[in-house]
Protein backbone atom coordinates (compact mmCIF):
# COMPACT_ATOMS: atom_id res chain seq x y z
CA UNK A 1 76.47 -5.60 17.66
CA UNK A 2 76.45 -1.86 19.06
CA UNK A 3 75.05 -1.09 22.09
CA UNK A 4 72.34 1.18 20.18
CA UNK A 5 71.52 -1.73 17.96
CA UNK A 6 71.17 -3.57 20.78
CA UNK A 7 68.82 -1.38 23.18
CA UNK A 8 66.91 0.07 20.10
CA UNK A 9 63.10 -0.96 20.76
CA UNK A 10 60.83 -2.75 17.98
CA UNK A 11 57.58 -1.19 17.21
CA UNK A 12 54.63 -2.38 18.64
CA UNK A 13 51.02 -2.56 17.61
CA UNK A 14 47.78 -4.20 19.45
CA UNK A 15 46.89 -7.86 17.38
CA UNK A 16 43.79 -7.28 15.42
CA UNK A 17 41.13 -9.33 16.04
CA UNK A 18 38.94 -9.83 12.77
CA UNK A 19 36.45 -12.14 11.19
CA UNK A 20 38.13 -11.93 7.99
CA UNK A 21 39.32 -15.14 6.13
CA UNK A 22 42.50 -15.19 4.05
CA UNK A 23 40.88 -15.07 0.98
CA UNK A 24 38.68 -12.18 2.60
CA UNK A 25 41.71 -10.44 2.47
CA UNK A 26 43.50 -10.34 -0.75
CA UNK A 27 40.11 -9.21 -1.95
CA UNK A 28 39.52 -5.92 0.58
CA UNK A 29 43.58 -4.81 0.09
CA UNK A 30 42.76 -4.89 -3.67
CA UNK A 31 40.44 -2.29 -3.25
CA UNK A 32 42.37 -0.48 -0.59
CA UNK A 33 41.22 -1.75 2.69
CA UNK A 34 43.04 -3.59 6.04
CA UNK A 35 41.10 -5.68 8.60
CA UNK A 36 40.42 -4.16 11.67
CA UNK A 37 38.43 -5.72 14.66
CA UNK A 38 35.15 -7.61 14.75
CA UNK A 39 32.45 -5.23 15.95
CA UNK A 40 29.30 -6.57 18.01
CA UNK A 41 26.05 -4.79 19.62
CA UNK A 42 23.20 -6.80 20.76
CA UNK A 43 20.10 -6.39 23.05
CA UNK A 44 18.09 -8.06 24.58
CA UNK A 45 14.58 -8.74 25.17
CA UNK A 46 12.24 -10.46 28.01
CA UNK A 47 10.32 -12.93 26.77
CA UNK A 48 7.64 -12.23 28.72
CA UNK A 49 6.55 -9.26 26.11
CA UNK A 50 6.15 -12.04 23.58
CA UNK A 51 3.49 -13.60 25.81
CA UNK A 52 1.39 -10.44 26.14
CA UNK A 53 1.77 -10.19 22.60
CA UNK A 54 0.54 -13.38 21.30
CA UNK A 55 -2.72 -13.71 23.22
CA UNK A 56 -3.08 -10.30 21.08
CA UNK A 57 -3.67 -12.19 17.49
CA UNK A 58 -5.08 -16.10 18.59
CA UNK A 59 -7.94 -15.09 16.61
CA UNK A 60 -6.26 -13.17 13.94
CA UNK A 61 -7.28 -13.95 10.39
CA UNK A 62 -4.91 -12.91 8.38
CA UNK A 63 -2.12 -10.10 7.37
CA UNK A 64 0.80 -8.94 9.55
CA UNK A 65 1.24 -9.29 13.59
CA UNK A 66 2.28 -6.13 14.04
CA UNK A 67 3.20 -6.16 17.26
CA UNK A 68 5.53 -8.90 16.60
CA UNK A 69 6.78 -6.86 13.79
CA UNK A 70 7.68 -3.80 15.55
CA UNK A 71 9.25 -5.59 18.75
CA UNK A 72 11.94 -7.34 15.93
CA UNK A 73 12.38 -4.50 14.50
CA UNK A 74 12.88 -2.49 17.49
CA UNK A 75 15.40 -5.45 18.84
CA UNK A 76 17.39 -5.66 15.38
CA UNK A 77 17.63 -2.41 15.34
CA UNK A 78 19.07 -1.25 18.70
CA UNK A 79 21.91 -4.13 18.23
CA UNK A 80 22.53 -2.87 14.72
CA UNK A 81 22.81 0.56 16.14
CA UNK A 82 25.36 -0.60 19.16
CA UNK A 83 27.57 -2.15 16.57
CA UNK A 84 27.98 1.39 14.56
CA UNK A 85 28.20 2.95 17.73
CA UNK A 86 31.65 0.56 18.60
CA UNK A 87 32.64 0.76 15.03
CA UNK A 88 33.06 4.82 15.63
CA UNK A 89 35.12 3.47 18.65
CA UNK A 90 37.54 1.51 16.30
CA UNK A 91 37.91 4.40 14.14
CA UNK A 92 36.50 2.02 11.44
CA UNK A 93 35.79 3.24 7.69
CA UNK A 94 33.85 0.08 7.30
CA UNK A 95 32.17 -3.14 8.10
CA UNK A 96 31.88 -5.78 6.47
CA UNK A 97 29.60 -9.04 7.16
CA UNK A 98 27.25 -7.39 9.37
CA UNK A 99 24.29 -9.84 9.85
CA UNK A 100 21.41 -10.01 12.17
CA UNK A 101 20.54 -12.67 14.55
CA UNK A 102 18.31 -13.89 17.01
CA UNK A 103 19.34 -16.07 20.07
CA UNK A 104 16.95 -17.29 22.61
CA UNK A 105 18.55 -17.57 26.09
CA UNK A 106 16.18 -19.40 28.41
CA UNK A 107 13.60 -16.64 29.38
CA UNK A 108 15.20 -13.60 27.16
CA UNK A 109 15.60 -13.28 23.50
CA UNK A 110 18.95 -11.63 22.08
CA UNK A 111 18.89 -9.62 19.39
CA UNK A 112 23.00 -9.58 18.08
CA UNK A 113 24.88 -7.99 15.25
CA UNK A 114 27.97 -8.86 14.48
CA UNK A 115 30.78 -7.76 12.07
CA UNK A 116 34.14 -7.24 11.09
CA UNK A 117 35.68 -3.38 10.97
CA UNK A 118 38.07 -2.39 7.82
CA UNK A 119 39.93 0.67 7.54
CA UNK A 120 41.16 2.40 3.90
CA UNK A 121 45.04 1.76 4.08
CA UNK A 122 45.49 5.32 2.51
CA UNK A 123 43.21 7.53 4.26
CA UNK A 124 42.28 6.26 7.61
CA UNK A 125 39.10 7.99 8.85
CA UNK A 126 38.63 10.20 6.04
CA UNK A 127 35.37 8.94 5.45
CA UNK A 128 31.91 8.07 6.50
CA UNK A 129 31.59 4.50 7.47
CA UNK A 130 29.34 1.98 5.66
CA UNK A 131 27.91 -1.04 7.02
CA UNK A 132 27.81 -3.87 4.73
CA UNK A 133 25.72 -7.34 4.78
CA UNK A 134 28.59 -8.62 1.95
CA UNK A 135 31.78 -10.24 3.42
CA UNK A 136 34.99 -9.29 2.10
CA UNK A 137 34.97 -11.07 -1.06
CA UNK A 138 31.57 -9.81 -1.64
CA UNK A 139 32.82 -6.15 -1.36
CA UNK A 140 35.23 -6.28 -3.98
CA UNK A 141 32.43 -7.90 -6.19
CA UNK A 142 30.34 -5.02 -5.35
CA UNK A 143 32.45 -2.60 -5.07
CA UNK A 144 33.91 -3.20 -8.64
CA UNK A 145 30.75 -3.83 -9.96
CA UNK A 146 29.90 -0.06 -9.62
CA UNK A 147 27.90 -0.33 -6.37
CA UNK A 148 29.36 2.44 -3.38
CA UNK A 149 28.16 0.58 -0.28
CA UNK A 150 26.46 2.83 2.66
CA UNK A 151 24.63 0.53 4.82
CA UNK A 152 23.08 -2.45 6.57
CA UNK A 153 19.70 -2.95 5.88
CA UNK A 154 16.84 -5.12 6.43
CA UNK A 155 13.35 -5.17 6.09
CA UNK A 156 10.68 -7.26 7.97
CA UNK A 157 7.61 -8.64 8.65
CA UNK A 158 6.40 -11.15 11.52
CA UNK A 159 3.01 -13.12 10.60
CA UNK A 160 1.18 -16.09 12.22
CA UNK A 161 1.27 -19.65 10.35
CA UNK A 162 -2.24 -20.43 12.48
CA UNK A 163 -4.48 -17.27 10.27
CA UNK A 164 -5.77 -20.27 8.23
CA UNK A 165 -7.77 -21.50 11.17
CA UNK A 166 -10.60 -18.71 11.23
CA UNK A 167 -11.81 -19.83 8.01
CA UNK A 168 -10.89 -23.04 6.91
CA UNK A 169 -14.16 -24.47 6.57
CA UNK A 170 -14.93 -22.36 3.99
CA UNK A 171 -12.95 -24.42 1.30
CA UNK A 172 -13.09 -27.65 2.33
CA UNK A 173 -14.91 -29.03 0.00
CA UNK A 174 -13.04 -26.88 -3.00
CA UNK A 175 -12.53 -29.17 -6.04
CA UNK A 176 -9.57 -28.09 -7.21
CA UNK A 177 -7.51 -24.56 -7.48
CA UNK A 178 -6.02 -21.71 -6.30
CA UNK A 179 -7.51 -19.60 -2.63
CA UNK A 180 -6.80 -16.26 -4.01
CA UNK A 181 -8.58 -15.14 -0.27
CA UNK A 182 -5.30 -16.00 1.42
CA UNK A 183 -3.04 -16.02 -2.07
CA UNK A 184 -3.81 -11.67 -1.67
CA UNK A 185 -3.03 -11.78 2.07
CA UNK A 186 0.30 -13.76 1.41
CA UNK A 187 1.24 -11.68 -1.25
CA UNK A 188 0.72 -8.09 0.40
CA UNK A 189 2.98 -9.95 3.27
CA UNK A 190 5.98 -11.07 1.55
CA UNK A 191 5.78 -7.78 -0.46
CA UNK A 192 6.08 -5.62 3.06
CA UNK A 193 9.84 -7.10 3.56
CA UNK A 194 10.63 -5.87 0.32
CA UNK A 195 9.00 -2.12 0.58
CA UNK A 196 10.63 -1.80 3.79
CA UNK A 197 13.91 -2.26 2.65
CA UNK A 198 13.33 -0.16 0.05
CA UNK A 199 12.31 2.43 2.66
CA UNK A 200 15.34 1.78 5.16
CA UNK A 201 17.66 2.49 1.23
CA UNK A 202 15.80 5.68 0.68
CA UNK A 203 16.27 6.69 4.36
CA UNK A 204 20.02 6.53 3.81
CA UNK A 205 19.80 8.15 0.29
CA UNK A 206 20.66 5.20 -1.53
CA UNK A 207 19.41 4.05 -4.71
CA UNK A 208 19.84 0.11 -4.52
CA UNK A 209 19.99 -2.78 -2.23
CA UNK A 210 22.09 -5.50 -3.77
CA UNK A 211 22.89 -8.56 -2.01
CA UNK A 212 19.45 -9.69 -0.62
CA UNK A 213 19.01 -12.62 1.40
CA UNK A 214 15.71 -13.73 2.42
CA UNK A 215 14.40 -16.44 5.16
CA UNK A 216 11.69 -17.44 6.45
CA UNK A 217 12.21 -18.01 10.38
CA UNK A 218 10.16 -19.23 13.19
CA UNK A 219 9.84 -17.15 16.02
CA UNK A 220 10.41 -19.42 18.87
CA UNK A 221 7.23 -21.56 19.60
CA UNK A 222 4.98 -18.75 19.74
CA UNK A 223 3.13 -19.67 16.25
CA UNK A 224 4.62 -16.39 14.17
CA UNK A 225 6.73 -16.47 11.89
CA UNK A 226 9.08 -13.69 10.37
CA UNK A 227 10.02 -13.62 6.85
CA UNK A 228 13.43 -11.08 7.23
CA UNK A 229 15.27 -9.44 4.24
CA UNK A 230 18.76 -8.14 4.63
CA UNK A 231 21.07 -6.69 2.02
CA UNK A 232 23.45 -3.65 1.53
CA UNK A 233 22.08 -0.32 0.73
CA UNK A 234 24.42 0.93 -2.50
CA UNK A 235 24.77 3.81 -5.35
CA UNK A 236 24.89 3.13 -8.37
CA UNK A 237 25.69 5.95 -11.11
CA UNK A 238 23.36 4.80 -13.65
CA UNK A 239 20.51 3.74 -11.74
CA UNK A 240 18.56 6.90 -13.14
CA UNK A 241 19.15 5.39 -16.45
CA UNK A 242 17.58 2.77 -15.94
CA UNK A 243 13.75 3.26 -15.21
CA UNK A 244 11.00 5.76 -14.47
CA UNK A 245 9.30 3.08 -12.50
CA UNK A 246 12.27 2.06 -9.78
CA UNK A 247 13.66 4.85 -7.91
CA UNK A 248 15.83 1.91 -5.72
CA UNK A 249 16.61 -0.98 -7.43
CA UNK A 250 16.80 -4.64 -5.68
CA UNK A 251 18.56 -7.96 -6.15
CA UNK A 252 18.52 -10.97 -5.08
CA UNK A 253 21.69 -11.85 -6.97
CA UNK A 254 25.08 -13.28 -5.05
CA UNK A 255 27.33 -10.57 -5.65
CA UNK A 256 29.54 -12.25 -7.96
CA UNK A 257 26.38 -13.08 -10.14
CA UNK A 258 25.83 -9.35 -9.91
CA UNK A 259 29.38 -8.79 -11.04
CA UNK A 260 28.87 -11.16 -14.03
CA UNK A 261 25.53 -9.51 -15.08
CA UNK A 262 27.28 -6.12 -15.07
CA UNK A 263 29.88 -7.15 -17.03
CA UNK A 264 27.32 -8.45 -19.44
CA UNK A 265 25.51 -5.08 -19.45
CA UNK A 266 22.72 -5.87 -17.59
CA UNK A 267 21.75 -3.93 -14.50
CA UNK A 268 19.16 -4.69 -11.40
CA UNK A 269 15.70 -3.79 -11.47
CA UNK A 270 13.79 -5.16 -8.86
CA UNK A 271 13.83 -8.40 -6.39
CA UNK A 272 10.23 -10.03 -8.04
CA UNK A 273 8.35 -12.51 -5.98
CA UNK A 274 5.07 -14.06 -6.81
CA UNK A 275 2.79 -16.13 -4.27
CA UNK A 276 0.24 -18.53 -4.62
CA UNK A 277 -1.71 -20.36 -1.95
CA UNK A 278 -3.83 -23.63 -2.66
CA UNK A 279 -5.87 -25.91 -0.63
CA UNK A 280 -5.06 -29.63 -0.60
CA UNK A 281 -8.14 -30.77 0.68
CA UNK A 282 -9.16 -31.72 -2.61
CA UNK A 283 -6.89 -34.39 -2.01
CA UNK A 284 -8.54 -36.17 0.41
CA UNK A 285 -11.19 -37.92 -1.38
CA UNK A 286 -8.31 -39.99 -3.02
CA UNK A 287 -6.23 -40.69 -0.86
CA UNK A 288 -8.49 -43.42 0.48
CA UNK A 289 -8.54 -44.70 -3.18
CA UNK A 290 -4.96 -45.05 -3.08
CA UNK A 291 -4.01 -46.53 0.09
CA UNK A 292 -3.93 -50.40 -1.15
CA UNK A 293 -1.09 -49.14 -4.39
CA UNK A 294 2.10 -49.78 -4.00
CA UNK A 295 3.40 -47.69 -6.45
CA UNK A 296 2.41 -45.25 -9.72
CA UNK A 297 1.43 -41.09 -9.85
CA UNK A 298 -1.39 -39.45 -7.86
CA UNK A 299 -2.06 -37.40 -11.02
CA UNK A 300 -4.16 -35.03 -9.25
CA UNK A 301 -1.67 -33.88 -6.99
CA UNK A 302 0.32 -33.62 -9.73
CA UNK A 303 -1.88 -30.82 -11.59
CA UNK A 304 -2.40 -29.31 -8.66
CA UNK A 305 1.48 -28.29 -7.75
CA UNK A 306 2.10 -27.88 -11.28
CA UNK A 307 -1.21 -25.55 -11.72
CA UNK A 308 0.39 -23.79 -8.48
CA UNK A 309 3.69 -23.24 -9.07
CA UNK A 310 2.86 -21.81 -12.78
CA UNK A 311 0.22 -19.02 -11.22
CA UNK A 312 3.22 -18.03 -9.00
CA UNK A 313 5.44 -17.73 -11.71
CA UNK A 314 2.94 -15.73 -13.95
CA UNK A 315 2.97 -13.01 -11.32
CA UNK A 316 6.24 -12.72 -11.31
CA UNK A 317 6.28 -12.25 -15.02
CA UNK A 318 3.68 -9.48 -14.67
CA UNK A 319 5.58 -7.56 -12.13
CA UNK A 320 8.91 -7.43 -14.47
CA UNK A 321 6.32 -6.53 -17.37
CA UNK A 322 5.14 -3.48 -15.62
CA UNK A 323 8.91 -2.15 -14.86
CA UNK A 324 9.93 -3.01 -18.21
CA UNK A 325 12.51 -5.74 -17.53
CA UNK A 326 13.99 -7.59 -20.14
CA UNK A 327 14.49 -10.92 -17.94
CA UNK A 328 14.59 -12.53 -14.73
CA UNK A 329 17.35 -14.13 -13.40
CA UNK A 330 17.82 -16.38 -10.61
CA UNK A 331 13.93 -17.51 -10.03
CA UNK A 332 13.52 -20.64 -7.57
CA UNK A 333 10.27 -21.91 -5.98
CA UNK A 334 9.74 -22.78 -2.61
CA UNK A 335 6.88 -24.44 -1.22
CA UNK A 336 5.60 -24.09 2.09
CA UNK A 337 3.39 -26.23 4.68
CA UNK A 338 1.03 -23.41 6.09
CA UNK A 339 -1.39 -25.91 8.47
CA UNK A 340 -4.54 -27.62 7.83
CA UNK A 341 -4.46 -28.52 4.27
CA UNK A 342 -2.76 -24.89 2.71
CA UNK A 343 0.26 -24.82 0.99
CA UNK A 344 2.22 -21.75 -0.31
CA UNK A 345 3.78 -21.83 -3.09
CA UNK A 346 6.83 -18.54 -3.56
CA UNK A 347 8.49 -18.22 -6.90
CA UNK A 348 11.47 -15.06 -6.37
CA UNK A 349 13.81 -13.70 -8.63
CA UNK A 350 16.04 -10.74 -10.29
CA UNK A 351 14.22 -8.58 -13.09
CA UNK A 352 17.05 -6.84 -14.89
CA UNK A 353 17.23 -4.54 -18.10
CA UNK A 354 20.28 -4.47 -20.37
CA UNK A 355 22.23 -0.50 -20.16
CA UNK A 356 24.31 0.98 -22.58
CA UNK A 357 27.71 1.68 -21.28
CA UNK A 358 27.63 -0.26 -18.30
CA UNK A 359 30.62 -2.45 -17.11
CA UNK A 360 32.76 -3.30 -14.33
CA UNK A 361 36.03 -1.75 -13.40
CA UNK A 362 38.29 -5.06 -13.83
CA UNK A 363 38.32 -7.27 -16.80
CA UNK A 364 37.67 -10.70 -14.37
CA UNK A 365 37.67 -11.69 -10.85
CA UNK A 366 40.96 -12.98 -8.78
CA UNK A 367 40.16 -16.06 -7.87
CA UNK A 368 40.62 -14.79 -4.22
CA UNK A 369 36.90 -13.34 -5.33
CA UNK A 370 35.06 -16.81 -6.11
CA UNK A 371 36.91 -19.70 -3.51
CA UNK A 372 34.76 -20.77 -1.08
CA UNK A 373 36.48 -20.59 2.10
CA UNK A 374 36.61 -24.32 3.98
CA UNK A 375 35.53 -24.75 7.44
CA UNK A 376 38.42 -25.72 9.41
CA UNK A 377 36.75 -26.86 12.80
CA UNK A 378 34.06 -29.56 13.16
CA UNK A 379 32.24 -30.09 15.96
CA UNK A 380 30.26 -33.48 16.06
CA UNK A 381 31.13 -34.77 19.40
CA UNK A 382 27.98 -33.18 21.56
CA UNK A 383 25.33 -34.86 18.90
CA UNK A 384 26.71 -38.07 20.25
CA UNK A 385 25.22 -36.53 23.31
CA UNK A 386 22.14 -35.73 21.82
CA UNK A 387 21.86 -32.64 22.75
CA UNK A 388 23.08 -29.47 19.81
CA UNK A 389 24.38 -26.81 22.09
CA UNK A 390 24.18 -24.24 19.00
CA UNK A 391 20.54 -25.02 18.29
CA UNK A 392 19.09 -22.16 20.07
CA UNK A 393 20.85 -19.53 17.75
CA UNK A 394 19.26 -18.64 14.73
CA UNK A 395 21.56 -17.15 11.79
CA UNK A 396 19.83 -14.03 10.15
C-alpha cells in the first residue's frame, strides 16, 4: 500500500439524527428527499393562568371558553413557531410528522412540537420549507396524489363538559328526544375547529387541508375540554374545478385512502360532521322496572340511540347536499358522556365529488407506502409498579 493511500483521509459527515423509520424512507427518496434531523420547539406555560381562568366560566352555560381557547392556541403556536425557527437552522426543505402536544409537568404545562427535517437530494435549500402533519409514508401518498404540502395546521376550540349544569332542570322530565338547545351549541362548537383550520389554510394561501385528525382531549382536571384538529395545509391544481361553494377543501381521509380516491377520480370536498345531543333522563323511570331482569333489551334505550345517531347522520347528509357532493366517505359515530344525563352523539366524515381528469402520478403504491411500521421497544415493567411514567403526556 503507498504511503498516499495510506495517509489519504476518509470523508466525514455529522450522523443524522431523524425520526424517520425505514420504510419512512424508501418512500421520501422516491420523491426526492433525505432525512435530516428531528426538529423540536416547545413552551411552556404556568399553570397558575389556568386557575384564574377557570373561576372565569363556573357559571358558563354554554359555547366556547375562550380564554382557554386562546391560551392553547397561543401555547401551540409559539412551539410550532420554535420548531420552524430550528428547521431554518438545519437548512431543512421540509418536515415531516410535525404534531402538537401537551405535557403537564407538575405546576407548568408544555406546549411541544416535534418533527423530523428532510432535505431535496437535488436541490438543497432551493426552496421554501413546508411543515407537514403526514409522516414520510404519508408524504409520498400526498405528494403523488397531487397535493403540494405548505404547512402545519391546526384549528381549535377549548369548551367546558360542566355547561349542562345551568339548565338541566329544564328537561328532566322530557319524554323522549333530541335537546336541540344544547344540540345548536355543540354543533356551532365542533364546527369552530373546522373554520379555523380553514382560516390558518387560507392564511398560508392554500386551498386544502388533507390529512385531518381530530380528538377530543381533556384539559388537565380543570373541567374543559379541547376538541383539536390538525392536518397539512396543501394545493391542489384542480381544486377550482371542483366547487363554487369550497374555496379550501378538507378531509378527514388517511392519506393513502386519499390516494385511492384520487385514483378513482374522486376529489375532497369538505370534512362533514353532524351533532346531536339527547337527554337520558327519560330513562330513569325504567330503570327501576328493570332492576329484578336478568337479561333481555331495554327497548327504549334502544330507540333512543338509534333515533340519535340517525338525526346526526341526517345533518351530515344536508351539509354534503348543500356543496353538492356526490358521497361521503369514511363516516363513524362517536358517542360521548357529557354529565348529568346528556349524551352527544358526533357522526364525521369525507364529502367528495367525482372530477374529470383527475389521477395520481403512479399507477400503485410501493408497499414501502402501506406497511405499518412495528414497535420495536415495549415497556411494561413500571405498570408492575403501578405507576405509568408516560401518563402525563398527551399525544396531539
Amino acid at each position: 500500500m503507498s504511503e498516499q493511500t495510506e495517509n489519504q483521509q476518509v470523508p466525514t459527515h455529522d450522523a443524522v439524527f431523524t425520526g424517520l423509520s425505514g420504510n419512512e424512507m424508501y418512500c421520501a427518496d422516491a420523491i426526492g428527499y433525505r432525512p435530516g434531523n428531528m426538529v423540536v420547539g416547545n413552551s411552556v406555560f404556568a399553570l397558575g393562568l389556568v386557575g384564574s381562568l377557570t373561576s372565569g366560566f363556573r357559571s358558563a352555560l354554554g359555547g366556547e371558553v375562550t380564554q382557554f381557547t386562546h391560551m392553547i392556541y397561543e401555547g401551540r403556536r409559539l412551539s410550532l413557531e420554535r420548531l420552524i425557527n430550528e428547521l431554518a437552522q438545519h437548512s431543512g426543505d421540509g418536515a415531516t410528522s410535525v404534531n402538537s402536544e401537551i405535557v403537564f409537568h407538575g405546576n407548568n404545562i408544555e406546549f411541544l412540537s416535534v418533527g423530523s427535517a428532510i432535505h431535496h437530494k437535488d436541490n438543497p435549500g432551493g426552496r421554501t420549507p413546508f411543515t407537514t402533519s403526514s409522516d414520510g409514508q404519508e408524504l409520498f401518498c400526498q405528494i403523488d396524489a397531487g397535493y403540494d404540502p405548505v404547512s402545519f395546521v391546526f384549528g381549535n376550540v377549548a369548551y367546558s363538559v360542566g355547561i349542562a349544569r345551568g339548565i338541566l332542570g329544564g328537561f328532566r322530565a322530557l319524554a323522549k328526544g333530541e335537546v336541540k338547545e344544547y344540540s345548536d351549541v355543540f354543533t356551532a362548537t365542533r364546527h369552530l375547529a373546522l373554520e379555523r383550520i380553514m382560516a390558518e389554510a387560507r392564511s398560508v394561501n392554500a386551498n386544502s387541508v388533507v390529512g385531518i385528525q381530530t380528538s377530543i382531549l381533556p384539559f388537565g382536571t380543570t373541567g374543559v375540554q379541547e376538541m383539536m384538529m390538525i392536518g397539512t395545509a396543501a394545493n391542489h391544481p384542480k381544486v377550482s374545478e371542483i366547487s363554487d361553494k369550497v374555496d379550501v377543501i378538507t378531509s378527514d381521509l388517511t392519506c393513502e385512502e386519499m390516494w385511492n380516491v384520487t385514483r378513482l377520480g374522486y376529489m375532497p370536498l369538505q370534512l362533514v360532521l353532524g351533532t346531536s345531543v339527547y337527554s337520558l333522563g327519560v330513562v330513569g323511570g325504567i330503570t327501576s322496572a328493570l332492576q329484578s331482569l336478568v337479561r333481555g333489551e331495554v327497548t327504549a334505550m334502544t330507540e333512543l340511540i338509534y333515533g340519535a345517531r340517525e338525526e346526526s347522520l341526517k345533518k351530515v347528509q344536508a351539509q354534503a347536499t348543500a356543496i353538492g357532493a356526490d358521497d361521503v366517505l369514511g363516516i363513524k359515530t362517536y358517542v360521548y358522556q357529557l354529565g348529568n344525563g346528556l349524551i352527544e352523539f358526533l357522526a364525521i366524515g369525507t364529502a367528495v365529488k367525482r372530477v374529470s381528469g383527475l389521477k395520481t402520478k403512479s399507477d400503485q403504491l410501493p408497499p414501502q407506502a402501506i406497511i405499518n411500521d412495528k414497535d420495536t421497544f415495549i415497556n411494561t415493567a413500571e405498570l408492575s409498579f403501578g405507576v405509568d411514567l408516560n401518563n402525563g403526556r398527551r399525544m396531539r
